[in-house]
N, C-alpha and C. Protein backbone atom coordinates (compact mmCIF):
# COMPACT_ATOMS: atom_id res chain seq x y z
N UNK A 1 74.52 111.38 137.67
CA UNK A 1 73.25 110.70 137.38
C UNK A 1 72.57 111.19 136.10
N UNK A 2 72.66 112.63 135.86
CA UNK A 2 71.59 113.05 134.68
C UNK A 2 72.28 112.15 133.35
N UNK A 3 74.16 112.16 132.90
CA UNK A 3 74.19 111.58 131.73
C UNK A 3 73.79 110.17 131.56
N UNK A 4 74.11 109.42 133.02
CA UNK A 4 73.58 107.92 133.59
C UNK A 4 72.10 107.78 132.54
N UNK A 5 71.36 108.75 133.65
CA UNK A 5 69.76 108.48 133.26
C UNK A 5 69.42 108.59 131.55
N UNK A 6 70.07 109.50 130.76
CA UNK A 6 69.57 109.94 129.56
C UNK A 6 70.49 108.86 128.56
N UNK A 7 71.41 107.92 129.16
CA UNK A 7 71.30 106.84 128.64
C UNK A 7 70.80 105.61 128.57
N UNK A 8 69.75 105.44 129.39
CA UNK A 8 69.29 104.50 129.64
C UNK A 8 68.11 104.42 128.50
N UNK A 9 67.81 102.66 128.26
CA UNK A 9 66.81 102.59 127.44
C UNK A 9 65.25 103.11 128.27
N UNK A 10 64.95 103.94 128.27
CA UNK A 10 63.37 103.82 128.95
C UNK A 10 62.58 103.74 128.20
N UNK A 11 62.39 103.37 126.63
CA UNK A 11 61.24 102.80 125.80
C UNK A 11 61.17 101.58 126.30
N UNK A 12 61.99 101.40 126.40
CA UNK A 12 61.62 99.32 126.74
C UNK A 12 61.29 99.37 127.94
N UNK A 13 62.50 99.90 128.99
CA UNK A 13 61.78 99.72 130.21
C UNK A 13 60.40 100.42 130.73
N UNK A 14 60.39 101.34 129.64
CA UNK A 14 58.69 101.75 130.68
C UNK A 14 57.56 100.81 129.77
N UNK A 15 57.65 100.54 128.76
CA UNK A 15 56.94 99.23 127.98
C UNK A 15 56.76 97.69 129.34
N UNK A 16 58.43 97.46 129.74
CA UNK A 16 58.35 96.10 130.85
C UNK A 16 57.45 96.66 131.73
N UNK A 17 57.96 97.86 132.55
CA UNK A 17 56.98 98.33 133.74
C UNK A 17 55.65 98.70 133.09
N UNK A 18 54.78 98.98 132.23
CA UNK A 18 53.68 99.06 132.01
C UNK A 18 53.16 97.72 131.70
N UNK A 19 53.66 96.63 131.52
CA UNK A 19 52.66 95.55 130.99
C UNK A 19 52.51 94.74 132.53
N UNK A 20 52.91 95.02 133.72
CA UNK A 20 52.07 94.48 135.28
C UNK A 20 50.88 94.98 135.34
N UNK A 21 50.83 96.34 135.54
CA UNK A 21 50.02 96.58 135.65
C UNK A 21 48.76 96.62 135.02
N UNK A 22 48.94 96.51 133.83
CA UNK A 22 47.97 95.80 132.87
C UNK A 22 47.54 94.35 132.52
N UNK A 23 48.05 93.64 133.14
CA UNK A 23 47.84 92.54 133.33
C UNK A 23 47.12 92.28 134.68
N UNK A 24 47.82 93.05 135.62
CA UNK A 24 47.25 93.06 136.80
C UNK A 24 45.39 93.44 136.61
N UNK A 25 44.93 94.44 135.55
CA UNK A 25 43.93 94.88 136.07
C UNK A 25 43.05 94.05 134.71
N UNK A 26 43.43 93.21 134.02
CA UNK A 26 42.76 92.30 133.10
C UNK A 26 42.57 91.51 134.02
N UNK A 27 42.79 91.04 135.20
CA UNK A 27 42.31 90.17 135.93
C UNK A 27 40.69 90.39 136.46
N UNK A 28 40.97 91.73 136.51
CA UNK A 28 39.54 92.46 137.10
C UNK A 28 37.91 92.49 136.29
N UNK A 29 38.94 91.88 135.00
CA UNK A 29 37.81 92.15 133.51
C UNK A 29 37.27 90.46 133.76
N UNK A 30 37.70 89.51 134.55
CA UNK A 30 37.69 88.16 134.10
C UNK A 30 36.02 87.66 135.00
N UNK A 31 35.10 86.59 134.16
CA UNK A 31 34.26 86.33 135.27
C UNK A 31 34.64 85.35 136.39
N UNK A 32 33.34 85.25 137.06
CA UNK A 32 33.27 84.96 138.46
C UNK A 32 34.19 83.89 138.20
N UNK A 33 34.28 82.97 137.28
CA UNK A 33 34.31 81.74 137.79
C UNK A 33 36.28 81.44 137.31
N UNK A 34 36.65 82.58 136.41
CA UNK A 34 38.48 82.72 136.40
C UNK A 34 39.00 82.74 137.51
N UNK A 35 39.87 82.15 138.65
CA UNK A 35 39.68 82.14 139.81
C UNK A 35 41.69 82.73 140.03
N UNK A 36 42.34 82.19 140.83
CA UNK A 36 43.80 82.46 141.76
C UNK A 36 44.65 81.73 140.43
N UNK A 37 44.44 80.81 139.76
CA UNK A 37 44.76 80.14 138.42
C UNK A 37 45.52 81.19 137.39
N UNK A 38 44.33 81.81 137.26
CA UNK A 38 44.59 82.77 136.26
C UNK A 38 45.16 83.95 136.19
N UNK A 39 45.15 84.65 138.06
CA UNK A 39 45.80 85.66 138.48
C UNK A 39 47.46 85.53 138.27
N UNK A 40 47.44 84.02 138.67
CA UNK A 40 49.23 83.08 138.85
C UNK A 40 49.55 83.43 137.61
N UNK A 41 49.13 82.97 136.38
CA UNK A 41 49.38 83.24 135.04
C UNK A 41 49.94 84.34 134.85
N UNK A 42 48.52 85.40 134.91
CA UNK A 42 49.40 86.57 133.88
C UNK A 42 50.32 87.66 135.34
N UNK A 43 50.21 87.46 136.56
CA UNK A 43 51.25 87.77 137.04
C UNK A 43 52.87 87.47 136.87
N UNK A 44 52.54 85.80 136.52
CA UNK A 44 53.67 85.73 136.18
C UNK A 44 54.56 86.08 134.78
N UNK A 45 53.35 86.28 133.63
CA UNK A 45 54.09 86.86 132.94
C UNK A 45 54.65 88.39 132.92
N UNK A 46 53.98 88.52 133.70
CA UNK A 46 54.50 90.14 133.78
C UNK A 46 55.84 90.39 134.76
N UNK A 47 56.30 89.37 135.71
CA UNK A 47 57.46 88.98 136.26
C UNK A 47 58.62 89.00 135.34
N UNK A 48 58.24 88.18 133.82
CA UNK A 48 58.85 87.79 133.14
C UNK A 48 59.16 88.86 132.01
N UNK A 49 58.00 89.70 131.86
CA UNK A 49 58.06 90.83 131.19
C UNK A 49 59.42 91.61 131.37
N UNK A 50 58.43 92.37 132.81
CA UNK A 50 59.56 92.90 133.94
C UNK A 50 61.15 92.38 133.54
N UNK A 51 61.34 91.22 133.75
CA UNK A 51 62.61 90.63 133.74
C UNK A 51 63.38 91.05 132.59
N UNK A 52 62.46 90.61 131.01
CA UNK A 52 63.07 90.67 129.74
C UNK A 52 63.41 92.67 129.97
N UNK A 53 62.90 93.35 130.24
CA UNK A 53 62.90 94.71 129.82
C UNK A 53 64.38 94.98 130.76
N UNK A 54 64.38 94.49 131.88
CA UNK A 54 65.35 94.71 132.92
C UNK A 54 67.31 94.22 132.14
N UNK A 55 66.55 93.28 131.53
CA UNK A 55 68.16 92.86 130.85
C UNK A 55 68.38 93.53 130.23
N UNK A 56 67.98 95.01 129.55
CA UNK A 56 68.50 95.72 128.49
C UNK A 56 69.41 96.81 129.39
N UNK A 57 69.35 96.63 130.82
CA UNK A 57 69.35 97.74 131.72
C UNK A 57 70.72 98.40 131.63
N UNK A 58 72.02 97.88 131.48
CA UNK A 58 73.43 98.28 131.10
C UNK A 58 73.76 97.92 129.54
N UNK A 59 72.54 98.41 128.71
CA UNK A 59 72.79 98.90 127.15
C UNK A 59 73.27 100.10 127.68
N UNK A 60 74.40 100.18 126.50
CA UNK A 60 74.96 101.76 126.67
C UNK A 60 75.70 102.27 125.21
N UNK A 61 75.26 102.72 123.97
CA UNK A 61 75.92 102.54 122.94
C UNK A 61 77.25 103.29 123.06
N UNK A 62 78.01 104.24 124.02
CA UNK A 62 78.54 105.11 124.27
C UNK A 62 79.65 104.28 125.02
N UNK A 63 79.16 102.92 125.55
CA UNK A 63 80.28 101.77 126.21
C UNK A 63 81.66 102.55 125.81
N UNK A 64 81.98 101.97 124.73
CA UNK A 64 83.67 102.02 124.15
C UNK A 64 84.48 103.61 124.80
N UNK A 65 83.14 104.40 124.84
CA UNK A 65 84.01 106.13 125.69
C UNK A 65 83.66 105.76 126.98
N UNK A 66 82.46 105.11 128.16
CA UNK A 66 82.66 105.29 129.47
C UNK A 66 83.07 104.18 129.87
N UNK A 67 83.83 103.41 128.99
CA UNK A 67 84.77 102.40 129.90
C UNK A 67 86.00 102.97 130.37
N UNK A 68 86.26 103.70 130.10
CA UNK A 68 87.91 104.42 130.40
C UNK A 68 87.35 105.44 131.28
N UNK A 69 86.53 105.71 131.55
CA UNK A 69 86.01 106.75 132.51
C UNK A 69 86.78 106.28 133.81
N UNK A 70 87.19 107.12 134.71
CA UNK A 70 87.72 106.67 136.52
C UNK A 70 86.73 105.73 137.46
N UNK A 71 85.54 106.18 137.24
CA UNK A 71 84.25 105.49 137.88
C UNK A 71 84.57 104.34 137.64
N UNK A 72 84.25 103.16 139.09
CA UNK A 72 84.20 101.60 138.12
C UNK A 72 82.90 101.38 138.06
N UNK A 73 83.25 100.00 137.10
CA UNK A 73 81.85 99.57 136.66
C UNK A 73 80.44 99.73 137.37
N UNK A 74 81.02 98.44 139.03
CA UNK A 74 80.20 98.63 139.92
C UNK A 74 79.35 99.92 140.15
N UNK A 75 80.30 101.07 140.40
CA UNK A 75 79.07 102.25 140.51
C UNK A 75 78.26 102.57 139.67
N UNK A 76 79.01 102.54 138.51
CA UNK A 76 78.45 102.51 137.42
C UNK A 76 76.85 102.25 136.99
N UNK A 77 76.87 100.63 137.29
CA UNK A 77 76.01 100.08 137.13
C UNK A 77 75.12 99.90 138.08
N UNK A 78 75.31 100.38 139.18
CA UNK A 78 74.65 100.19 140.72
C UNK A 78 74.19 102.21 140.25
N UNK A 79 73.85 103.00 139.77
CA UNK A 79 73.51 104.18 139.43
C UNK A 79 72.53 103.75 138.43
N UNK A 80 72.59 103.19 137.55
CA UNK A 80 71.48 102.61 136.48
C UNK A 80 70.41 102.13 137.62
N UNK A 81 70.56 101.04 138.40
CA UNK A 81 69.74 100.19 139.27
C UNK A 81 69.05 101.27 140.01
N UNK A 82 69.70 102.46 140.72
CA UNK A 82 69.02 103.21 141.77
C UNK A 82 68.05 103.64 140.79
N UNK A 83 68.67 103.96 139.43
CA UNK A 83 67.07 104.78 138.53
C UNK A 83 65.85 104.46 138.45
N UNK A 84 66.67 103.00 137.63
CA UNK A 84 65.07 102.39 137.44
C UNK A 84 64.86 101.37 138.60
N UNK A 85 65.34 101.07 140.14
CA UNK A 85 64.62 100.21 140.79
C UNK A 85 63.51 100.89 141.17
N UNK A 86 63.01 102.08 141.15
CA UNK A 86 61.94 102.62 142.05
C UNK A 86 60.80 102.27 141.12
N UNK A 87 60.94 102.22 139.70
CA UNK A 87 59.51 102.19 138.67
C UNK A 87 59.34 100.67 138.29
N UNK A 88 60.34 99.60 138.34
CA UNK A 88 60.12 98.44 138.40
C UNK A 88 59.49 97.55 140.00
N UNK A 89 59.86 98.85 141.21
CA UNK A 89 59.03 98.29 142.70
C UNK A 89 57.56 98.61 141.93
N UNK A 90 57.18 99.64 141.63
CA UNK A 90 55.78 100.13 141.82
C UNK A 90 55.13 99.47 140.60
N UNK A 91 55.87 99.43 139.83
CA UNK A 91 55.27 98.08 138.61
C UNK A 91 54.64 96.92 138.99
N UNK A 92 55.51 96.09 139.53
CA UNK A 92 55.04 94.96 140.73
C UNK A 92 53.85 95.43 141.25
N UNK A 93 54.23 96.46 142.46
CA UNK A 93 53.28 96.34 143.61
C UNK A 93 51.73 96.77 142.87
N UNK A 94 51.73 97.59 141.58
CA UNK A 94 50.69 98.09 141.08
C UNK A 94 49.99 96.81 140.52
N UNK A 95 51.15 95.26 140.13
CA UNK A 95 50.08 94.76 139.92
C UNK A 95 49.54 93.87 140.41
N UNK A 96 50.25 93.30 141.90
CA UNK A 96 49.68 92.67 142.75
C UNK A 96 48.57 93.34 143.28
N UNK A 97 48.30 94.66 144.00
CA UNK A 97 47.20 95.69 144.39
C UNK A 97 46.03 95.24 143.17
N UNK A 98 46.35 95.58 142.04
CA UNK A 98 45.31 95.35 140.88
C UNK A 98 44.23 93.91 141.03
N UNK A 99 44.75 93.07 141.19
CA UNK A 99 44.31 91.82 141.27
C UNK A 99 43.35 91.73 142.48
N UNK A 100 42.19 91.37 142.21
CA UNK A 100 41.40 91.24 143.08
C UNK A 100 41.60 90.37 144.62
N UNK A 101 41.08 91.16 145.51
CA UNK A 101 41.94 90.56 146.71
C UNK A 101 41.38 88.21 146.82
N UNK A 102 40.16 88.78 146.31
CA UNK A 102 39.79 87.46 146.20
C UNK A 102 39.93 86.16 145.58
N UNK A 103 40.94 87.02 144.59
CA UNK A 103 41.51 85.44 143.78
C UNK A 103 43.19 86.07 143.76
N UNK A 104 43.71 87.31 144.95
CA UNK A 104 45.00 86.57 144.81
C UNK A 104 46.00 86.19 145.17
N UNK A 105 46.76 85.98 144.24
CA UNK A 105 47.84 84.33 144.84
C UNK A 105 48.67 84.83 145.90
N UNK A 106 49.55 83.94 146.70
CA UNK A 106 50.49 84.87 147.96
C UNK A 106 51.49 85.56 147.02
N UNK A 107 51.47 87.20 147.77
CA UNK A 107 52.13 87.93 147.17
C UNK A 107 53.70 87.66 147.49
N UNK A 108 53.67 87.00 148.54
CA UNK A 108 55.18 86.96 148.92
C UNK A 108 55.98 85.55 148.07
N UNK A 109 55.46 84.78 147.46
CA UNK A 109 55.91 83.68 146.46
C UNK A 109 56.04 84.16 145.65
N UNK A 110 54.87 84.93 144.94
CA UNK A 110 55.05 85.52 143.27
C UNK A 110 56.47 86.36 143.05
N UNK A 111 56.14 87.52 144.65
CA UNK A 111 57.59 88.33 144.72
C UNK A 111 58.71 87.61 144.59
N UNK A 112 58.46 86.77 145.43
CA UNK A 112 60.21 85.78 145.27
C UNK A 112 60.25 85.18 143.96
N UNK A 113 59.26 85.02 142.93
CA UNK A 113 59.58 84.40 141.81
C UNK A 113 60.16 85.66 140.58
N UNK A 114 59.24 86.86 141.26
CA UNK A 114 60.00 88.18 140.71
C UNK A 114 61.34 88.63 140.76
N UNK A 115 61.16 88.21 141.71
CA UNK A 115 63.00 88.77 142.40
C UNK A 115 63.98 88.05 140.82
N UNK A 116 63.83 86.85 141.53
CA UNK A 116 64.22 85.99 140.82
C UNK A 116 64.68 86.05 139.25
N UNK A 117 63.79 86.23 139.04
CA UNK A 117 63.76 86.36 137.23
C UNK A 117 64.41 87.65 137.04
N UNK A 118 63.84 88.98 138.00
CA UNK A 118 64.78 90.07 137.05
C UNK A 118 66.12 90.14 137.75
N UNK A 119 66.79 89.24 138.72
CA UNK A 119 68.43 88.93 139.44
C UNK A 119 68.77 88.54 138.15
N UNK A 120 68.16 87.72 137.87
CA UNK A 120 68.89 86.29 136.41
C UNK A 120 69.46 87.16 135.16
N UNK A 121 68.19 88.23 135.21
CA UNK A 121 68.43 89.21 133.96
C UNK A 121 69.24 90.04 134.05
N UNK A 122 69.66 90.58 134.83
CA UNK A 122 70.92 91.48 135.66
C UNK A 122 71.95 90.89 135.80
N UNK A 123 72.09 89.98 136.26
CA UNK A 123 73.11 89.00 136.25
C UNK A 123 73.78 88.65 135.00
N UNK A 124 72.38 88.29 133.91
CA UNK A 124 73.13 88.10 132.57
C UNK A 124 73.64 88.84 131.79
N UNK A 125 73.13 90.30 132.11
CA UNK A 125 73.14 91.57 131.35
C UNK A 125 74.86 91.90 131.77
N UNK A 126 75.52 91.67 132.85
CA UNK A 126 76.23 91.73 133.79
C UNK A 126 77.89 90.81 133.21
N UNK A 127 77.17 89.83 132.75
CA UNK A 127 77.65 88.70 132.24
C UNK A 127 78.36 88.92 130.97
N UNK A 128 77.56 89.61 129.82
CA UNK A 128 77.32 89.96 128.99
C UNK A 128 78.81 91.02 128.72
N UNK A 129 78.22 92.30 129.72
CA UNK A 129 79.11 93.61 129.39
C UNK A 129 80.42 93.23 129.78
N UNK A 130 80.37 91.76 130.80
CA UNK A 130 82.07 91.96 131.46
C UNK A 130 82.82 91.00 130.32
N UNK A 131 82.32 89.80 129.77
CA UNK A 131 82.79 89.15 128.51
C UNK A 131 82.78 89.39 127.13
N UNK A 132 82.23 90.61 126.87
CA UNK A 132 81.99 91.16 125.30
C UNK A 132 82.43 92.38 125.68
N UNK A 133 82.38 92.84 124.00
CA UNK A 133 82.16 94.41 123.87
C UNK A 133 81.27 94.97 123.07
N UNK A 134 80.07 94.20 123.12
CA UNK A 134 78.94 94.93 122.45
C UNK A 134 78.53 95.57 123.65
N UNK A 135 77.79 97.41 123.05
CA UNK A 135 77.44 98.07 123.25
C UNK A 135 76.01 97.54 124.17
N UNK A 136 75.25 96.76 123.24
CA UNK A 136 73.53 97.02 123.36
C UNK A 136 73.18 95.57 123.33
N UNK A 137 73.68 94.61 124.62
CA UNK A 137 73.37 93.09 124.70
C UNK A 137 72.53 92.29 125.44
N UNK A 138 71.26 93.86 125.52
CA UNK A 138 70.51 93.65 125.97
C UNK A 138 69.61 92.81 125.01
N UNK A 139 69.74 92.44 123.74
CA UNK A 139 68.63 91.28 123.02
C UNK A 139 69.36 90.10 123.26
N UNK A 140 70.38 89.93 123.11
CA UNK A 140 71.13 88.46 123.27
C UNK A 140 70.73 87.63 124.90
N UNK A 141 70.63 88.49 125.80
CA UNK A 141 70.30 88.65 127.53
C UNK A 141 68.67 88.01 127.39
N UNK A 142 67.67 88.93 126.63
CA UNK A 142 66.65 88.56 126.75
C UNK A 142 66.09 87.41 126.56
N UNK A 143 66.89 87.36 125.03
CA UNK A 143 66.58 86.14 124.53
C UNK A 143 66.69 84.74 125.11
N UNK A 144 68.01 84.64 125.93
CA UNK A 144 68.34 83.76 126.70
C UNK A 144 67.45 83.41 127.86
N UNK A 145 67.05 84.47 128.31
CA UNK A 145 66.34 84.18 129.57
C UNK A 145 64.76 83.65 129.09
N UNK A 146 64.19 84.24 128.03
CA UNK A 146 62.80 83.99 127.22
C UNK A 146 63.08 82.33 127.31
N UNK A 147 64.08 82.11 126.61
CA UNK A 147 64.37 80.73 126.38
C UNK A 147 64.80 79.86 127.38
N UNK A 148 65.29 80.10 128.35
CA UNK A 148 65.21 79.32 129.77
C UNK A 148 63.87 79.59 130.30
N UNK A 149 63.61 80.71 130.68
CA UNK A 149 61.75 80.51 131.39
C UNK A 149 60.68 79.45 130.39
N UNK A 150 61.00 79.33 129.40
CA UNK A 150 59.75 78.30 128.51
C UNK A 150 60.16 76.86 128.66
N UNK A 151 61.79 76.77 128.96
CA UNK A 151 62.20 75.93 129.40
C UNK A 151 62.36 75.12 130.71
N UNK A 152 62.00 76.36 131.47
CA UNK A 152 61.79 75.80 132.79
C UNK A 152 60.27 75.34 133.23
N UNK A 153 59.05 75.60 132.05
CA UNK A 153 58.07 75.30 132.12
C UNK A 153 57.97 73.68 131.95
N UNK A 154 58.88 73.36 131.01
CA UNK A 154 58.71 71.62 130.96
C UNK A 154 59.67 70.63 131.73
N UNK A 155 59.79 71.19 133.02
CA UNK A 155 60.53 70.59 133.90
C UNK A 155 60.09 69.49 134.65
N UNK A 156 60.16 68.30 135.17
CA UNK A 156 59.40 67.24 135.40
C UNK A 156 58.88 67.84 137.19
N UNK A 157 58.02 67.47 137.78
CA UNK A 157 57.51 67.70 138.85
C UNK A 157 58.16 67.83 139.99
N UNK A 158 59.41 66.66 139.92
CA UNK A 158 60.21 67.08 141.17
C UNK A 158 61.54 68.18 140.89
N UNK A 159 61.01 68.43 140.43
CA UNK A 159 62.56 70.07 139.36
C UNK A 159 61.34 71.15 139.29
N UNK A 160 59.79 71.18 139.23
CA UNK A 160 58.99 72.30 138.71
C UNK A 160 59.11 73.48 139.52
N UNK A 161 59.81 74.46 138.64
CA UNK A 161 59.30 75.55 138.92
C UNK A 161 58.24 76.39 138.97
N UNK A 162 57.02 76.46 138.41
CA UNK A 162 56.34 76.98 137.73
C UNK A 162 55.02 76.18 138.25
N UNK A 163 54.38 75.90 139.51
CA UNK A 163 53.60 75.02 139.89
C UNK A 163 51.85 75.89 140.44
N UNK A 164 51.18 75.53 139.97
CA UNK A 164 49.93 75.84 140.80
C UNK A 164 49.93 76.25 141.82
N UNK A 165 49.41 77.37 142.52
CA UNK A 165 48.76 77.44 143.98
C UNK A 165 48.62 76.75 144.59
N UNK A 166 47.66 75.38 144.12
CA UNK A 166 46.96 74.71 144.93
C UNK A 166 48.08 73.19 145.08
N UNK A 167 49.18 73.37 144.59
CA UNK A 167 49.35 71.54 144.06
C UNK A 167 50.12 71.42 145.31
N UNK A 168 50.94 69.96 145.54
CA UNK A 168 51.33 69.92 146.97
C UNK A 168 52.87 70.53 147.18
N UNK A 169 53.41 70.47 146.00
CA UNK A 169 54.81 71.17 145.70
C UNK A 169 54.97 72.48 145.52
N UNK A 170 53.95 73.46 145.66
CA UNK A 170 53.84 74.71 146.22
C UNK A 170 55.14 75.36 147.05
N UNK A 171 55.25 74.88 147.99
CA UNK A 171 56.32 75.51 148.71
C UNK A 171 57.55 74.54 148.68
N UNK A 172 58.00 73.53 148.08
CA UNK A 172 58.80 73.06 147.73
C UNK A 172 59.28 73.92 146.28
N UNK A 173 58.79 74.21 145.62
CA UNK A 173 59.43 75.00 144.42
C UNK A 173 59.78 75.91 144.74
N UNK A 174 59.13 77.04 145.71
CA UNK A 174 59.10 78.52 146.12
C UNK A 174 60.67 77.94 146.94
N UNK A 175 61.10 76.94 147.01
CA UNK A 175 62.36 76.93 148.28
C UNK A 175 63.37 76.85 146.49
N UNK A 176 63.80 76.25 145.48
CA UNK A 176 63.96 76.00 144.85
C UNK A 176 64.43 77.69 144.05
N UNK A 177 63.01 78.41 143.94
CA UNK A 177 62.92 79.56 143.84
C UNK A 177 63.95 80.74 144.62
N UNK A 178 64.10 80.37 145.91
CA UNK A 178 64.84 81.18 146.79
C UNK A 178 66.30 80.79 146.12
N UNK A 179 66.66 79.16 146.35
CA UNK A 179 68.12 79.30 145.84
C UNK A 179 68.63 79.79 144.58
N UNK A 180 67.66 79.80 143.42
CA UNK A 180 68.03 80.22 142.49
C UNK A 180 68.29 81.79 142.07
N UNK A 181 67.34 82.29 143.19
CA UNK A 181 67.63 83.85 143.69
C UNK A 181 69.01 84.08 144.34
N UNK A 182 69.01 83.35 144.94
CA UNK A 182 70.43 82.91 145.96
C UNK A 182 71.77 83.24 145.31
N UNK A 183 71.99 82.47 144.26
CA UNK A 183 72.70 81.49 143.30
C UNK A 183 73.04 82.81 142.02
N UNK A 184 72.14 83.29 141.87
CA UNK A 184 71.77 84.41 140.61
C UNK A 184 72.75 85.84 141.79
N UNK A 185 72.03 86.18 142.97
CA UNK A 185 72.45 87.43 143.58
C UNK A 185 74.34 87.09 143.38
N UNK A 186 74.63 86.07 143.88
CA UNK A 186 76.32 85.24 144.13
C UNK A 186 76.95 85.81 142.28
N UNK A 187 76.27 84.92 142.09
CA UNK A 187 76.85 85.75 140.28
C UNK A 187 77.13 86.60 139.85
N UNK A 188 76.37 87.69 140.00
CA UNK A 188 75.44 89.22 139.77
C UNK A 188 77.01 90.07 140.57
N UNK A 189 77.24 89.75 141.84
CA UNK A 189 77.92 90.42 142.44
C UNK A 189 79.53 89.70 141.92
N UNK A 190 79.99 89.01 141.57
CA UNK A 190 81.18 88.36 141.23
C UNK A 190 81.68 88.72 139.65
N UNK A 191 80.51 89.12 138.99
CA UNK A 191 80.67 89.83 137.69
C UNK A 191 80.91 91.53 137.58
N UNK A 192 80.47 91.79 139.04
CA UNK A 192 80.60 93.46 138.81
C UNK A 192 81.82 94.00 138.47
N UNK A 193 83.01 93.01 139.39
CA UNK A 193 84.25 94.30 139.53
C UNK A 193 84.64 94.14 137.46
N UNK A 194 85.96 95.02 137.59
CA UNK A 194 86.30 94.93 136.16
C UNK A 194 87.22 93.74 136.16
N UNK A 195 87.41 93.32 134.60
CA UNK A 195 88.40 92.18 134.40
C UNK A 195 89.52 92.80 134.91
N UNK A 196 90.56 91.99 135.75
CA UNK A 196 92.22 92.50 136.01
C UNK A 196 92.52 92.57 134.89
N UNK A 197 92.93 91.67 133.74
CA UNK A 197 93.60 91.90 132.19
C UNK A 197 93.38 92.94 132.06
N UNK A 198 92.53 93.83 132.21
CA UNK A 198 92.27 95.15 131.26
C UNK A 198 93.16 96.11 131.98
N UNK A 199 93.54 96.15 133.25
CA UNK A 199 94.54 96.81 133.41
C UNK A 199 96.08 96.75 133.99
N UNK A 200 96.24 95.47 133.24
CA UNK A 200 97.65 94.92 133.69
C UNK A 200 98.20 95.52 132.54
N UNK A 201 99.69 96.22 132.75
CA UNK A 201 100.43 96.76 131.92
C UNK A 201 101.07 95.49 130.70
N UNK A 202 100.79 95.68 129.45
CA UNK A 202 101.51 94.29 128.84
C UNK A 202 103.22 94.75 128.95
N UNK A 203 104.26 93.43 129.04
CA UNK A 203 105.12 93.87 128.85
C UNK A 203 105.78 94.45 127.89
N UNK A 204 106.63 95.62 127.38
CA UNK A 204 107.08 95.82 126.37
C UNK A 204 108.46 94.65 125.89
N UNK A 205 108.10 94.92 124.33
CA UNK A 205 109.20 93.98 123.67
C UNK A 205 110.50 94.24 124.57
N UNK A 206 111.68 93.19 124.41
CA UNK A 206 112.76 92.86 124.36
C UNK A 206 113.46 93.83 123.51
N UNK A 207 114.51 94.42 123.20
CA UNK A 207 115.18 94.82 122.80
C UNK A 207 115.98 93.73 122.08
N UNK A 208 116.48 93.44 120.75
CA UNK A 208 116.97 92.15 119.87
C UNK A 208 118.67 93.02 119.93
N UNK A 209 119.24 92.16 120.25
CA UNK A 209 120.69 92.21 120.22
C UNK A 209 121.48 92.72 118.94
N UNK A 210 122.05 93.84 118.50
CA UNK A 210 122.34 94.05 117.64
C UNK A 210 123.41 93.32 116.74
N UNK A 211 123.82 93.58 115.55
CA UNK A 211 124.49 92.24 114.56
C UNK A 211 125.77 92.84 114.80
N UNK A 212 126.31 92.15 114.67
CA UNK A 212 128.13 92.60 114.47
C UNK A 212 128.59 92.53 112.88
N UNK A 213 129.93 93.03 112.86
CA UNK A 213 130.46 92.92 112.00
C UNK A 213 129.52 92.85 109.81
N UNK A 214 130.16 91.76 109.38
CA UNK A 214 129.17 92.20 108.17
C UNK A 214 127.65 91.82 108.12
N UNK A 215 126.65 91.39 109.13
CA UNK A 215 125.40 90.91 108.87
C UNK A 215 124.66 92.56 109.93
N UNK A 216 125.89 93.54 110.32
CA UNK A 216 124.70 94.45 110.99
C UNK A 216 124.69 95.46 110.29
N UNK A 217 125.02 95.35 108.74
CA UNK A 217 123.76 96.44 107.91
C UNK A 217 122.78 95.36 107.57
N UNK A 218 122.67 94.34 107.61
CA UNK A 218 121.49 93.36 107.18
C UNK A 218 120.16 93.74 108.29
């Protein structure tokens, strides 16, 4: 665990895990009349925060030496997760707690929209290390996902993810939400093991039949 941990990015990730909770407690700064609206908002960007910081999570510039390591990936990368899942729980929970109990939104939707977003980012990060060999693909990961969440904002009503508290498709999206959690966990785990190619023996050449007579000094 110690060489695990002291490779990990924690500028970024304690940057993702610090911007919940600060968002969480700008809610507290807002007047009377900013209501569950606005809590939805910047909770959710901080979901999304969370998420972007989470895809950097199997940067490793050192890749090319601990791929040949005995360890597989899976543990590998399931040792990164035990690190930082404990400061990305209390990130969350610090900033649902933050939010005034009176304007806020159900914690158990937002969570599932949390889940959600940082599976996708894990998943892609996941995606990433088993089809490339860049080291540090954690910006290519982010980027992607930045660019699907803005994209999933202009989704027509019966596809919306991203819906009001109050509207009637509330828990029709949050179901929407689950499969895509669903769908993302199925991925996430199907990308862990290692590629077979990488350790199938190639065959060695053929041996070429030697020349006879005058063409075998040629």
């Amino acid at each position: 665990m110690p060489p695990v941990g002291r490779s990990l990015p924690w500028g970024v990730l304690g940057a993702a895990a610090g911007l919940g909770p600060v968002l969480g407690w700008v809610t507290r700064l807002t007047q009377e009349g900013a209501g569950t609206a606005l809590a939805v908002f910047l909770l959710r960007v901080a979901a999304v925060g969370l998420a972007l910081g989470l895809a950097f999570l199997l940067d490793d510039p050192a890749r090319q030496t601990t791929a040949v390591v005995p360890t597989r990936r899976v543990v590998r990368s399931g040792v990164r997760l035990m690190l930082v899942a404990p400061l990305a729980a209390a990130s969350w929970a610090a900033a649902l707690l933050l939010v005034p109990e009176r304007i806020r939104p159900p914690a158990g939707d937002l969570t599932l929209e949390a889940a959600a977003l940082v599976v996708l980012a894990l998943s892609g990060a996941a995606c990433a290390v088993r089809f490339s060999d860049a080291p540090r693909p954690g910006v290519a990961v982010a980027a992607t996902l930045l660019t699907g969440t803005l994209l999933a904002t202009l989704l027509p009503t019966s596809g919306a993810l991203f819906v009001q508290v109050d509207a009637a498709s509330w828990a029709a999206a949050h179901q929407r939400w689950a499969a895509l959690l669903t769908l993302a966990l199925l991925a996430g785990a199907a990308l862990q093991p290692e590629p077979v190619h990488k350790h199938r023996l190639r065959p060695g050449r053929k041996h070429q039949p030697r020349l006879k007579g005058k063409h075998r000094s040629a």
